[in-house]
C-alpha atoms as a PDB file:
ATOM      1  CA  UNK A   1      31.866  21.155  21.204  1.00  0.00           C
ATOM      2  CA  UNK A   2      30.106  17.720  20.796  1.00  0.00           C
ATOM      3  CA  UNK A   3      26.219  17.460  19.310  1.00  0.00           C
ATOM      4  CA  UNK A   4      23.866  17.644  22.638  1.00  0.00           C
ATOM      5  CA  UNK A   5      21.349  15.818  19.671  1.00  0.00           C
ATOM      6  CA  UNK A   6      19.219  20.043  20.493  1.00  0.00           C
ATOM      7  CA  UNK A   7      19.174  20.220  16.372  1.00  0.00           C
ATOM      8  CA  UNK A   8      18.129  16.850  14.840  1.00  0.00           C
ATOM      9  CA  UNK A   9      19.326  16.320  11.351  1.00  0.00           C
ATOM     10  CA  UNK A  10      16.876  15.670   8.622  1.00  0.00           C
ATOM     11  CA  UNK A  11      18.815  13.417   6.444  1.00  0.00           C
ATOM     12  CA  UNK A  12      20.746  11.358   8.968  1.00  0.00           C
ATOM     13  CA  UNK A  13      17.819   9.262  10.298  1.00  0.00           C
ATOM     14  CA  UNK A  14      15.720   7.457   8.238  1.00  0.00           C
ATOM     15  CA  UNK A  15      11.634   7.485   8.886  1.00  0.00           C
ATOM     16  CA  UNK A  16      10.148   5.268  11.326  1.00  0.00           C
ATOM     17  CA  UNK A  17       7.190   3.193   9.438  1.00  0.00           C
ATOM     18  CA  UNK A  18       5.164   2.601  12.457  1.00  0.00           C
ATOM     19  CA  UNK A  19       2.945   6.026  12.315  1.00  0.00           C
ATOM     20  CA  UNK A  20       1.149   5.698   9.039  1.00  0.00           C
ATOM     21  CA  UNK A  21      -2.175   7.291   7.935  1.00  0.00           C
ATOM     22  CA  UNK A  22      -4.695   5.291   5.087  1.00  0.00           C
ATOM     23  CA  UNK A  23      -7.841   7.064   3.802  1.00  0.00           C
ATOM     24  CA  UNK A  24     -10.078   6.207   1.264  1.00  0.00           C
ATOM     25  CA  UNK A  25     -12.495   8.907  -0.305  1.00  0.00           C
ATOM     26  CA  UNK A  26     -12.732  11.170   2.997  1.00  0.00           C
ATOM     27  CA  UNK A  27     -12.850   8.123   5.205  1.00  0.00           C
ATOM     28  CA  UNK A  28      -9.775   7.539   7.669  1.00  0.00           C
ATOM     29  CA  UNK A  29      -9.173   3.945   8.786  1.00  0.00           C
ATOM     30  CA  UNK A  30      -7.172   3.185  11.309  1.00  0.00           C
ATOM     31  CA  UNK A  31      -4.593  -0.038   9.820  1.00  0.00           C
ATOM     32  CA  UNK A  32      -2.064  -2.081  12.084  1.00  0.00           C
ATOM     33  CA  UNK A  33      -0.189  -3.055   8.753  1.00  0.00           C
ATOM     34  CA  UNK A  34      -0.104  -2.212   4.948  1.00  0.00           C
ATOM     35  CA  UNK A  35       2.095  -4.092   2.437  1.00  0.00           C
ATOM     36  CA  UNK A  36       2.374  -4.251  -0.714  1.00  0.00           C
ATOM     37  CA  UNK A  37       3.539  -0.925  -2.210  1.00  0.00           C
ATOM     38  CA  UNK A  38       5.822  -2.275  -5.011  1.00  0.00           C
ATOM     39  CA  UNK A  39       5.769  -1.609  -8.871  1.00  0.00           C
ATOM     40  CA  UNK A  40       8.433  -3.234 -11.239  1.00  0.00           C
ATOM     41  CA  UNK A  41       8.550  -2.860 -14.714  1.00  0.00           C
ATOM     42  CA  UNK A  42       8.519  -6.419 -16.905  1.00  0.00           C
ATOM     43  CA  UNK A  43      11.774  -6.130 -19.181  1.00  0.00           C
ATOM     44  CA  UNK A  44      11.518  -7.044 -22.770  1.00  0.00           C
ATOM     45  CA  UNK A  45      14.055  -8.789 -24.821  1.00  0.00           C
ATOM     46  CA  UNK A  46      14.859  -7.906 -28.345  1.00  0.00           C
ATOM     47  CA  UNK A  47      17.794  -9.060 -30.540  1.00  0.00           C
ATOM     48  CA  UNK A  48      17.770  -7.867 -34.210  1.00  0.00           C
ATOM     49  CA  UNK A  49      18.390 -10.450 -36.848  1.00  0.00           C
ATOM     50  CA  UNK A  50      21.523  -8.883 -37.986  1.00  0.00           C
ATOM     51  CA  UNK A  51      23.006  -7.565 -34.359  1.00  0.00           C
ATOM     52  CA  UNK A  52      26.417  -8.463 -34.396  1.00  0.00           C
ATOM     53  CA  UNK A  53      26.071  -8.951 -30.478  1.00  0.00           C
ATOM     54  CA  UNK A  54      25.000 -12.291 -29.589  1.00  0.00           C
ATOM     55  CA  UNK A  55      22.596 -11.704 -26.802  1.00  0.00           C
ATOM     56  CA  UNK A  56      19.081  -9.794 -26.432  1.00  0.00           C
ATOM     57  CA  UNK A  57      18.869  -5.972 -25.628  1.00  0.00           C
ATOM     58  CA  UNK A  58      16.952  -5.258 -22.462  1.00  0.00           C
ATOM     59  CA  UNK A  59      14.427  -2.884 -22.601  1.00  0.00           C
ATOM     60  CA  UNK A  60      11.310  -1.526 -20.272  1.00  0.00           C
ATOM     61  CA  UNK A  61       7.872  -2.697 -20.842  1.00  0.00           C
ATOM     62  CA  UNK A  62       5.040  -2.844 -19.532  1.00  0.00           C
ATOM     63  CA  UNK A  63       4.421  -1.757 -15.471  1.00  0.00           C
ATOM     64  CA  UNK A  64       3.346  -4.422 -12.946  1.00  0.00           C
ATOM     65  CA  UNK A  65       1.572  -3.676  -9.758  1.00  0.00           C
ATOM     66  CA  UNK A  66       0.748  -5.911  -6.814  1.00  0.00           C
ATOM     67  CA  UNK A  67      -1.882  -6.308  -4.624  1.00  0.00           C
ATOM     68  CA  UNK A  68      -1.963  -4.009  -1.657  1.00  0.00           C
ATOM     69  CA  UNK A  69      -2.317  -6.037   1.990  1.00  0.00           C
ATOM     70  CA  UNK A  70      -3.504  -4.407   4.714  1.00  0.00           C
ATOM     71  CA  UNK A  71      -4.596  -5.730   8.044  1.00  0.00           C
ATOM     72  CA  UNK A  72      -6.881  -3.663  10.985  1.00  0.00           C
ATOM     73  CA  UNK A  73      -8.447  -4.440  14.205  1.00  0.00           C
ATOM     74  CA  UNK A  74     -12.120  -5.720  14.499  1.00  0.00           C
ATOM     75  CA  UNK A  75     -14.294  -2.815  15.881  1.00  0.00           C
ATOM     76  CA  UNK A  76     -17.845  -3.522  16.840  1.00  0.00           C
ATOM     77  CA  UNK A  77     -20.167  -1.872  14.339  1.00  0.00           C
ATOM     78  CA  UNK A  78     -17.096  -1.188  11.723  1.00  0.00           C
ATOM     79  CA  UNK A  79     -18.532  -2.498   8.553  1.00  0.00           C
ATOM     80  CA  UNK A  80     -16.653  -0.178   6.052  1.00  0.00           C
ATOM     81  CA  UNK A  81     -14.401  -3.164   4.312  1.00  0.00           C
ATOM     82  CA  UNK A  82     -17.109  -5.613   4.023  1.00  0.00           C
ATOM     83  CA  UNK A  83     -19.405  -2.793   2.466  1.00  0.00           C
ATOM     84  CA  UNK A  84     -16.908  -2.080   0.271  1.00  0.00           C
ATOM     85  CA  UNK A  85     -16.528  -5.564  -0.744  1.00  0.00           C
ATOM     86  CA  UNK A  86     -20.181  -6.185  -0.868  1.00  0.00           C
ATOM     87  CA  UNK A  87     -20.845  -3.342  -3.863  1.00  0.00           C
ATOM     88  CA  UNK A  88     -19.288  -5.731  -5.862  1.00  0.00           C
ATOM     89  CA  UNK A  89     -22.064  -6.538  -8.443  1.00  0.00           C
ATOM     90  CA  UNK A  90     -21.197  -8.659 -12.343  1.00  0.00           C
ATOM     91  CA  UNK A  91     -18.591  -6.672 -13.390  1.00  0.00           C
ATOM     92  CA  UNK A  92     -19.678  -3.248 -11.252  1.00  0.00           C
ATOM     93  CA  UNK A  93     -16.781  -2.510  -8.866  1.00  0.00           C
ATOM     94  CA  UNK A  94     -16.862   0.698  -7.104  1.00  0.00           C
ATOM     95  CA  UNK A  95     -13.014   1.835  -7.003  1.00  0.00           C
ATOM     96  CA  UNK A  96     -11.987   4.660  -4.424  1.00  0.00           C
ATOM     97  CA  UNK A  97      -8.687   6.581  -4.234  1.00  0.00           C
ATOM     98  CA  UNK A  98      -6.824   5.349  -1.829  1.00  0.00           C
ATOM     99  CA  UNK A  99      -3.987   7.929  -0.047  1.00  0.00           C
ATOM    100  CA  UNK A 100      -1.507   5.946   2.122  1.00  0.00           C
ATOM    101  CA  UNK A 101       0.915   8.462   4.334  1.00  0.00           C
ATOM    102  CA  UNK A 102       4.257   8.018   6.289  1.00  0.00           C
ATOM    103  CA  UNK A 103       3.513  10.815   9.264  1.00  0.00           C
ATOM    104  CA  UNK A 104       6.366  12.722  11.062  1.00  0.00           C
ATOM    105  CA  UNK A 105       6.172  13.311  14.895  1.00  0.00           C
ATOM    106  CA  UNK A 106       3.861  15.806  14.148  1.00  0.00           C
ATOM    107  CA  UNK A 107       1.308  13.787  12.402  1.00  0.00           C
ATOM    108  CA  UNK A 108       1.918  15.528   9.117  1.00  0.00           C
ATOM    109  CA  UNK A 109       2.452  13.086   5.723  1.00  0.00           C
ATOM    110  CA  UNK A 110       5.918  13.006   5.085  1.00  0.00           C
ATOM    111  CA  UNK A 111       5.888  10.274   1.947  1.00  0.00           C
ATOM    112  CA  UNK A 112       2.449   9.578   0.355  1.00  0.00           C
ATOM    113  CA  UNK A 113       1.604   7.084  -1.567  1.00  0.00           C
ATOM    114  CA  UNK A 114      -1.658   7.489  -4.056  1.00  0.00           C
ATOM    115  CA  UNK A 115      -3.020   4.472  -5.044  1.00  0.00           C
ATOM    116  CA  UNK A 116      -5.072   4.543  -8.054  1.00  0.00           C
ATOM    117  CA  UNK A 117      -8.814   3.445  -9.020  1.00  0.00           C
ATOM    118  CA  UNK A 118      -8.858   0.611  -5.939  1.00  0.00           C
ATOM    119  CA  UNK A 119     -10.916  -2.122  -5.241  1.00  0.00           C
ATOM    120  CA  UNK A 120     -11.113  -4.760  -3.049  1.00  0.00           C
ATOM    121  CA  UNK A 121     -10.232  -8.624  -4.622  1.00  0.00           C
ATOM    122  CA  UNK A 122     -10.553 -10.696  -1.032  1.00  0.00           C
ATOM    123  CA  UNK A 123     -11.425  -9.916   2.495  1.00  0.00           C
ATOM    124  CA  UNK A 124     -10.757 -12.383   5.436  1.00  0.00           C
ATOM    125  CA  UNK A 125     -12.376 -12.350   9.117  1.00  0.00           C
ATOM    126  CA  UNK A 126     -10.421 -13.367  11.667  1.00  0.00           C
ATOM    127  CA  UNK A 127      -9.269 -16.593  12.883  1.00  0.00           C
ATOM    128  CA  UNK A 128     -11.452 -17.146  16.527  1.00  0.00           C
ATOM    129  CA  UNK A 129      -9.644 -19.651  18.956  1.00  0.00           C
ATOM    130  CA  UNK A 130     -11.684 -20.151  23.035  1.00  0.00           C
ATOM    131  CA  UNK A 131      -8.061 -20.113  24.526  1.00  0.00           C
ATOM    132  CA  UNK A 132      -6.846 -17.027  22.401  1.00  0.00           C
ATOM    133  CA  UNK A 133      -5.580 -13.641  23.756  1.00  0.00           C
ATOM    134  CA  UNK A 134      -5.203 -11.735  20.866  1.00  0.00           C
ATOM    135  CA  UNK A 135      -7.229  -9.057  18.900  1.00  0.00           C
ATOM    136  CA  UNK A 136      -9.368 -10.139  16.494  1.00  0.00           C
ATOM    137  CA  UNK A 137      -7.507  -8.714  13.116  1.00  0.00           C
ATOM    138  CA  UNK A 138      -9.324  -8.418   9.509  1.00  0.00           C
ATOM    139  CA  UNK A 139      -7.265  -8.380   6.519  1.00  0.00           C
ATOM    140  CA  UNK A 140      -8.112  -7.071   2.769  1.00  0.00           C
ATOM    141  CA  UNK A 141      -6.240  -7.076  -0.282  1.00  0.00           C
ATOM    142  CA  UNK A 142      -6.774  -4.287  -2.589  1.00  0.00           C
ATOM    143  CA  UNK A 143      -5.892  -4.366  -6.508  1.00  0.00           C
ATOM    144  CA  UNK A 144      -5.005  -1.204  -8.151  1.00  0.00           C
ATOM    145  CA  UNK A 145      -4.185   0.227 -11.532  1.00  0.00           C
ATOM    146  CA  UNK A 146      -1.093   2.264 -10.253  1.00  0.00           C
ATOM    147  CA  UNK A 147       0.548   4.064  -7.221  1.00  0.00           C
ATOM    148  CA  UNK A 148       2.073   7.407  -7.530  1.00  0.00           C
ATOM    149  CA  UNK A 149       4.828   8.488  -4.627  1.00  0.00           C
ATOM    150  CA  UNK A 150       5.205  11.740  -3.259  1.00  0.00           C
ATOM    151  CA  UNK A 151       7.325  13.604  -1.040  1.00  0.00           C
ATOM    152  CA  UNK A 152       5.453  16.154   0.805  1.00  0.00           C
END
C-alpha cells in the first residue's frame, strides 16, 4: 500500500518561512521580510607559556548579535516605526520586546524567536521613481541585546 500523502509527516518536511508573525509590545505588524536572526559566539585564543602544544586553545567568549532587518509595506496613516524611532531622545531609547514567529497552516507559532530589549538604530523611506510599479517598502534595522529561540 503506497502513502496517498492522507497523514503528513511532521519531521519529513521542513517549515515554509513565508507565513511569519512580528509583534512588538501588543502591537502586530504586518512585515514582507525579516533578517537578521543570527548570534555567534567570538572564540578566544589562549596558549599557556609552558603548553607543550604549539598552537592556541580555542575557547567561547563573549556572544555577538546582529542587527535585525526587516522590511514592510507603506500604509497610509501607519506611523508606528517612525514613532518608534522618533522617542529617541540623548541617550533615552525606549526598547520593546520584540516576538518574531514561524506560523504553521494554522496560524499558530511553530518557532519563536524573542528578541530582547530592542530599539531601532536606522529607518529608511522608500525609494519613489514616476515610472515605478512597485509598492512603496520601508525598511528598519533593529539592535538588540539577545534573541532567545523557542520551539512551541
Amino acid at each position: 500500500m503506497s502513502d496517498d500523502g492522507s497523514v503528513q509527516s511532521q519531521s519529513i518536511w521542513p517549515l515554509p518561512k513565508f507565513y511569519f508573525q512580528v509583534k512588538w509590545d501588543d502591537t502586530e505588524l504586518a512585515f514582507q521580510e525579516v533578517s537578521g536572526l543570527d548570534v555567534e559566539t567570538q572564540p578566544l585564543e589562549y596558549r599557556a607559556g609552558n603548553s607543550p602544544v604549539f598552537s592556541t586553545l580555542k575557547m567561547p567568549g563573549m556572544v555577538k548579535t546582529g542587527n535585525i532587518v526587516m522590511k514592510k509595506g507603506v500604509f497610509a496613516k501607519d506611523n508606528a516605526i517612525f514613532d518608534w524611532f522618533n522617542e529617541i531622545k540623548m541617550n533615552t531609547i525606549k526598547r520593546k520586546a520584540l516576538t518574531i514567529s514561524l506560523l504553521d497552516e494554522g496560524g499558530n507559532p511553530t518557532m519563536v524567536w524573542k528578541v530582547q530589549n530592542a530599539f531601532p538604530v536606522k529607518v529608511q523611506g522608500t525609494d519613489l521613481k514616476a515610472e515605478g510599479n512597485e509598492v512603496a517598502v520601508e525598511l528598519v534595522e533593529i539592535a538588540h541585546e539577545g534573541i532567545v529561540t523557542e520551539n512551541a
